[in-house]
N, C-alpha and C. Protein backbone atom coordinates (compact mmCIF):
# COMPACT_ATOMS: atom_id res chain seq x y z
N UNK A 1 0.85 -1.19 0.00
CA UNK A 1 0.00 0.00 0.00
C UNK A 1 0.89 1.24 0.00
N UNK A 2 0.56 2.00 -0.81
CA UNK A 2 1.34 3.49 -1.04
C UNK A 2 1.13 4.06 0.45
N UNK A 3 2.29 5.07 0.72
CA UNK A 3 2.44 5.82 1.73
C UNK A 3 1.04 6.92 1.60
N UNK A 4 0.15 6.88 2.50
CA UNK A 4 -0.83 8.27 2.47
C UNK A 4 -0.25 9.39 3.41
N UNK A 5 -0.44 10.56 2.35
CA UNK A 5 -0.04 11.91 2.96
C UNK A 5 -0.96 12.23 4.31
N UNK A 6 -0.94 12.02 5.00
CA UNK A 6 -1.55 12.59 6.42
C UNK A 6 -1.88 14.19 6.64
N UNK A 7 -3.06 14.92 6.24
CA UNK A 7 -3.01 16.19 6.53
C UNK A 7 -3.50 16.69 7.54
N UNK A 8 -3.46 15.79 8.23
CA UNK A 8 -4.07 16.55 10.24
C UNK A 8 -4.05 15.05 10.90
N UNK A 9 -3.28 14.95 11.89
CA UNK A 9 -4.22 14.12 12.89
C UNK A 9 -4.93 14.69 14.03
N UNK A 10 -5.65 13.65 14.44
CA UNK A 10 -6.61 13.93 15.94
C UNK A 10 -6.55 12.56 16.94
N UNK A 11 -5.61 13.27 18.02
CA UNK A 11 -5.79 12.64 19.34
C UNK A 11 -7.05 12.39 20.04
N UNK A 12 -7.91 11.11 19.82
CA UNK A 12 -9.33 10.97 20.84
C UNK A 12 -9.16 10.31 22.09
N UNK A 13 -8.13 9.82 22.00
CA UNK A 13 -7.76 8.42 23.02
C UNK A 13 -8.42 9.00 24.65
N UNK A 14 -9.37 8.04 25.22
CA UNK A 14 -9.91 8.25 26.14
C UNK A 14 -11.65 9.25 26.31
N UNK A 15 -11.51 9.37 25.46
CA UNK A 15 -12.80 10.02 24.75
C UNK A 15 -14.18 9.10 23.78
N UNK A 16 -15.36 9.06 25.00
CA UNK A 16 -16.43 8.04 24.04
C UNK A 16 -17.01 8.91 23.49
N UNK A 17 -17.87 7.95 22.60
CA UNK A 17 -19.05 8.68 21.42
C UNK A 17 -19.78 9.88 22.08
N UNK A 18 -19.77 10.84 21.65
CA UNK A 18 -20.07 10.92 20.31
C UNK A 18 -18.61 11.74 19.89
N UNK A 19 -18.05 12.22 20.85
CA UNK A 19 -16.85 12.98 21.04
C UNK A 19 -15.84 12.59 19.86
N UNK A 20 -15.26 11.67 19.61
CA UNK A 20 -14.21 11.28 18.54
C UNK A 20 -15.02 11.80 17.45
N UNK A 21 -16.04 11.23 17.23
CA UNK A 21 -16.63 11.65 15.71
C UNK A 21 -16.78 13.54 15.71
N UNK A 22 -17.08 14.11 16.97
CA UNK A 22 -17.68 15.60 16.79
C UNK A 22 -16.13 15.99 16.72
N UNK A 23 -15.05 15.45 16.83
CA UNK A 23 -13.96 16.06 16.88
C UNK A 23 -13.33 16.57 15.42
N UNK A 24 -13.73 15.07 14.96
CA UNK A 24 -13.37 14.30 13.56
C UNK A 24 -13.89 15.70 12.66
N UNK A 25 -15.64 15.52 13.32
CA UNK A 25 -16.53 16.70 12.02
C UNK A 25 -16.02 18.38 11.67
N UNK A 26 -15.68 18.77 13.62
CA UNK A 26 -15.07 19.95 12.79
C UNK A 26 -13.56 19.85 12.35
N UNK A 27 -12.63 19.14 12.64
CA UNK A 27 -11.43 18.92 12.07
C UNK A 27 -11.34 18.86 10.73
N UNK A 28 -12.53 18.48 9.88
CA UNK A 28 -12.68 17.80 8.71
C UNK A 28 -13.30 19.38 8.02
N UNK A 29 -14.22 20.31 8.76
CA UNK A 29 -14.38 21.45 8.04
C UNK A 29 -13.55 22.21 7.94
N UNK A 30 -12.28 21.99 8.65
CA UNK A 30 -11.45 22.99 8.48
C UNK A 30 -10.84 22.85 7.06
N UNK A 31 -10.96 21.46 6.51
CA UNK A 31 -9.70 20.95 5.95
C UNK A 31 -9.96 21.17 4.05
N UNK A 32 -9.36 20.83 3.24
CA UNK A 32 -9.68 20.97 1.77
C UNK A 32 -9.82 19.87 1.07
N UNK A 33 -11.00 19.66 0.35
CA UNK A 33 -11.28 18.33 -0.37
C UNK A 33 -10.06 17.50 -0.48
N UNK A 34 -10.24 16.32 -0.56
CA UNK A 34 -9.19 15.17 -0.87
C UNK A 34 -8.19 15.28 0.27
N UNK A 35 -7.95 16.32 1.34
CA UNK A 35 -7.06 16.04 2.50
C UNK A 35 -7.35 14.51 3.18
N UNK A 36 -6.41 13.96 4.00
CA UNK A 36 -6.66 13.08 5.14
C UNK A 36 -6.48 13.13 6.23
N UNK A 37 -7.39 12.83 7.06
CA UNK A 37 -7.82 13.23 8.35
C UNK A 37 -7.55 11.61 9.00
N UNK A 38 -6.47 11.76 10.37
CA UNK A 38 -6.17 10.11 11.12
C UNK A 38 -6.49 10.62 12.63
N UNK A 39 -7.49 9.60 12.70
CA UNK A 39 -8.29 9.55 14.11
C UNK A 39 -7.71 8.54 14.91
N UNK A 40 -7.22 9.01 15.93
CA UNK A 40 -6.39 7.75 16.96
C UNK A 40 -7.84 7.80 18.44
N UNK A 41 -8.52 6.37 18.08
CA UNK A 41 -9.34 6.51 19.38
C UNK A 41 -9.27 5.01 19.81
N UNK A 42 -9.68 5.20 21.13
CA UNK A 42 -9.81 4.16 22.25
C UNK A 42 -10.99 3.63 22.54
N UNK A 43 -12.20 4.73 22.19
CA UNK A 43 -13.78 3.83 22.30
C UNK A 43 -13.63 2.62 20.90
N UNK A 44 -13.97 1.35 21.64
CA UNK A 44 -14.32 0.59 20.55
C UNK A 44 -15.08 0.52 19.73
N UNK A 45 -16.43 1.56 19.95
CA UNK A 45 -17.61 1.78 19.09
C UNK A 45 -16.95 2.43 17.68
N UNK A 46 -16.37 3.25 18.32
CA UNK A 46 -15.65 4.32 17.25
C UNK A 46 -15.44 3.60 15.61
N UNK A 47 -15.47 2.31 15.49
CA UNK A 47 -15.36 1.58 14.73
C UNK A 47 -16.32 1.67 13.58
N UNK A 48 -17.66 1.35 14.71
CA UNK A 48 -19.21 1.53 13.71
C UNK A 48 -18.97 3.18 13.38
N UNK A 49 -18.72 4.30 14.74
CA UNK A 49 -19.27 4.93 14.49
C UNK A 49 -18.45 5.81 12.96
N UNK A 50 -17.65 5.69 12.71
CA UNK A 50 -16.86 6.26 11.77
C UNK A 50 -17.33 5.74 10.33
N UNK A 51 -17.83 4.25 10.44
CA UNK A 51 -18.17 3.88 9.13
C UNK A 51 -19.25 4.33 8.94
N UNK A 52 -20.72 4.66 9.59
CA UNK A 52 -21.64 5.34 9.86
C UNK A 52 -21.69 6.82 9.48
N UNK A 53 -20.67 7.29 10.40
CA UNK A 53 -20.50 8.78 9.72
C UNK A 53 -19.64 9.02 7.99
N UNK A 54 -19.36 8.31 7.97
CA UNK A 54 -18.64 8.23 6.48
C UNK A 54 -19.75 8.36 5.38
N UNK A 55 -20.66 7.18 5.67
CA UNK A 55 -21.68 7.07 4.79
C UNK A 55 -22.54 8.26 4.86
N UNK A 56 -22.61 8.61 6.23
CA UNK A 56 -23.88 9.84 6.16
C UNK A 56 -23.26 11.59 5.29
N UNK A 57 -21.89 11.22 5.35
CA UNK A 57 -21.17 12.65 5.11
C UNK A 57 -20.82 12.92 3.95
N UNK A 58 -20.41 11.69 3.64
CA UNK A 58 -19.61 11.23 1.85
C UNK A 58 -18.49 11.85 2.17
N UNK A 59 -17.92 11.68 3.32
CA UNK A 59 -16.88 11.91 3.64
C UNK A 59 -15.94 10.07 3.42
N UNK A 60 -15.02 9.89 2.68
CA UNK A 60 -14.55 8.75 2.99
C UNK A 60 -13.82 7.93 3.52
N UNK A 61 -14.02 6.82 3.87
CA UNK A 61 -13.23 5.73 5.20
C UNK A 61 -12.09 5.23 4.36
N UNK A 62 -10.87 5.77 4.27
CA UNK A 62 -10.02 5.28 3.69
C UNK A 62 -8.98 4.30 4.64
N UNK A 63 -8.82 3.63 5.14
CA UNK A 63 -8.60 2.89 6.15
C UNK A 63 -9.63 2.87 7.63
N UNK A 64 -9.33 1.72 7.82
CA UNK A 64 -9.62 1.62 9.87
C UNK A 64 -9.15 -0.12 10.45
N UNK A 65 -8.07 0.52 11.09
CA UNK A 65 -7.25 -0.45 12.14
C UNK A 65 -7.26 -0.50 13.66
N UNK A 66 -6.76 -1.69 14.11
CA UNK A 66 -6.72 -1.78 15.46
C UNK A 66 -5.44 -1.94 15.91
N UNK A 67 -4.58 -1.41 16.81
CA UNK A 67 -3.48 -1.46 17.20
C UNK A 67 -3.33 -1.36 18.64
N UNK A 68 -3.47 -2.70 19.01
CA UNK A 68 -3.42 -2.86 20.80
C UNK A 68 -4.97 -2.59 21.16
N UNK A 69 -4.79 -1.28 22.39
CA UNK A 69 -5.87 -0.68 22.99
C UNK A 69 -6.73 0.11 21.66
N UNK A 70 -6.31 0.48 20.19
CA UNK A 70 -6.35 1.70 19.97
C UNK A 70 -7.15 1.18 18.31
N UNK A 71 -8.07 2.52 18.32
CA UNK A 71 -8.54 1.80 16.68
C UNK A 71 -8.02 3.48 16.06
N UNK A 72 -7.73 3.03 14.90
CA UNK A 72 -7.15 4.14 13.66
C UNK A 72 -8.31 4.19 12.87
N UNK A 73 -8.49 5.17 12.49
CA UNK A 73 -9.25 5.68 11.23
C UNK A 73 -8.84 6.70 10.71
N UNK A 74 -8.58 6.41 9.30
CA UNK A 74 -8.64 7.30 8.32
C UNK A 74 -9.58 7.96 6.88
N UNK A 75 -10.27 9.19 7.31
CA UNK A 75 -10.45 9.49 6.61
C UNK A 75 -10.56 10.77 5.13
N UNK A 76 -11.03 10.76 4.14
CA UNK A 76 -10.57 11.41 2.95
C UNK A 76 -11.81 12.95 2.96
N UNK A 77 -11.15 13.83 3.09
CA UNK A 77 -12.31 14.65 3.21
C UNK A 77 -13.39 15.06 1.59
N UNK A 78 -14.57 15.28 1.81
CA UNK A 78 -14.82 15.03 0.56
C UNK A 78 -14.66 16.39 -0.36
């Protein structure tokens, strides 16, 4: 898999729903079409809830991993 350019991350770790995602939403208005946005969170929901918000935003889920305690998401702003 090609290296993705990372254009913001966001620290959620320790933070439940709805919080990671409301973090995600304005992080993501700041940002310019096709940027990528990497969400480091610790709620396990965060999983659904990102694929959920993806679909509702057309914002897109370009990755989502688990690493230890921690799930990654990445997504593509639209």
């Amino acid at each position: 898999m090609a290296t993705m350019h990372i254009a913001k991350e966001l620290d959620t770790r320790g933070l439940n729903c709805p919080l990671p995602i409301l973090k995600a939403k304005k992080s993501l208005a700041d940002m310019v079409s096709g940027e990528l946005l990497r969400v480091v969170a610790t709620d396990a929901g965060s999983l659904r809830d990102f694929q959920a918000f993806a679909k509702q935003t057309g914002n897109e889920l370009v990755d989502q991993k688990t690493v230890g305690a921690e799930f990654i998401h990445v997504l593509r702003r639209r």
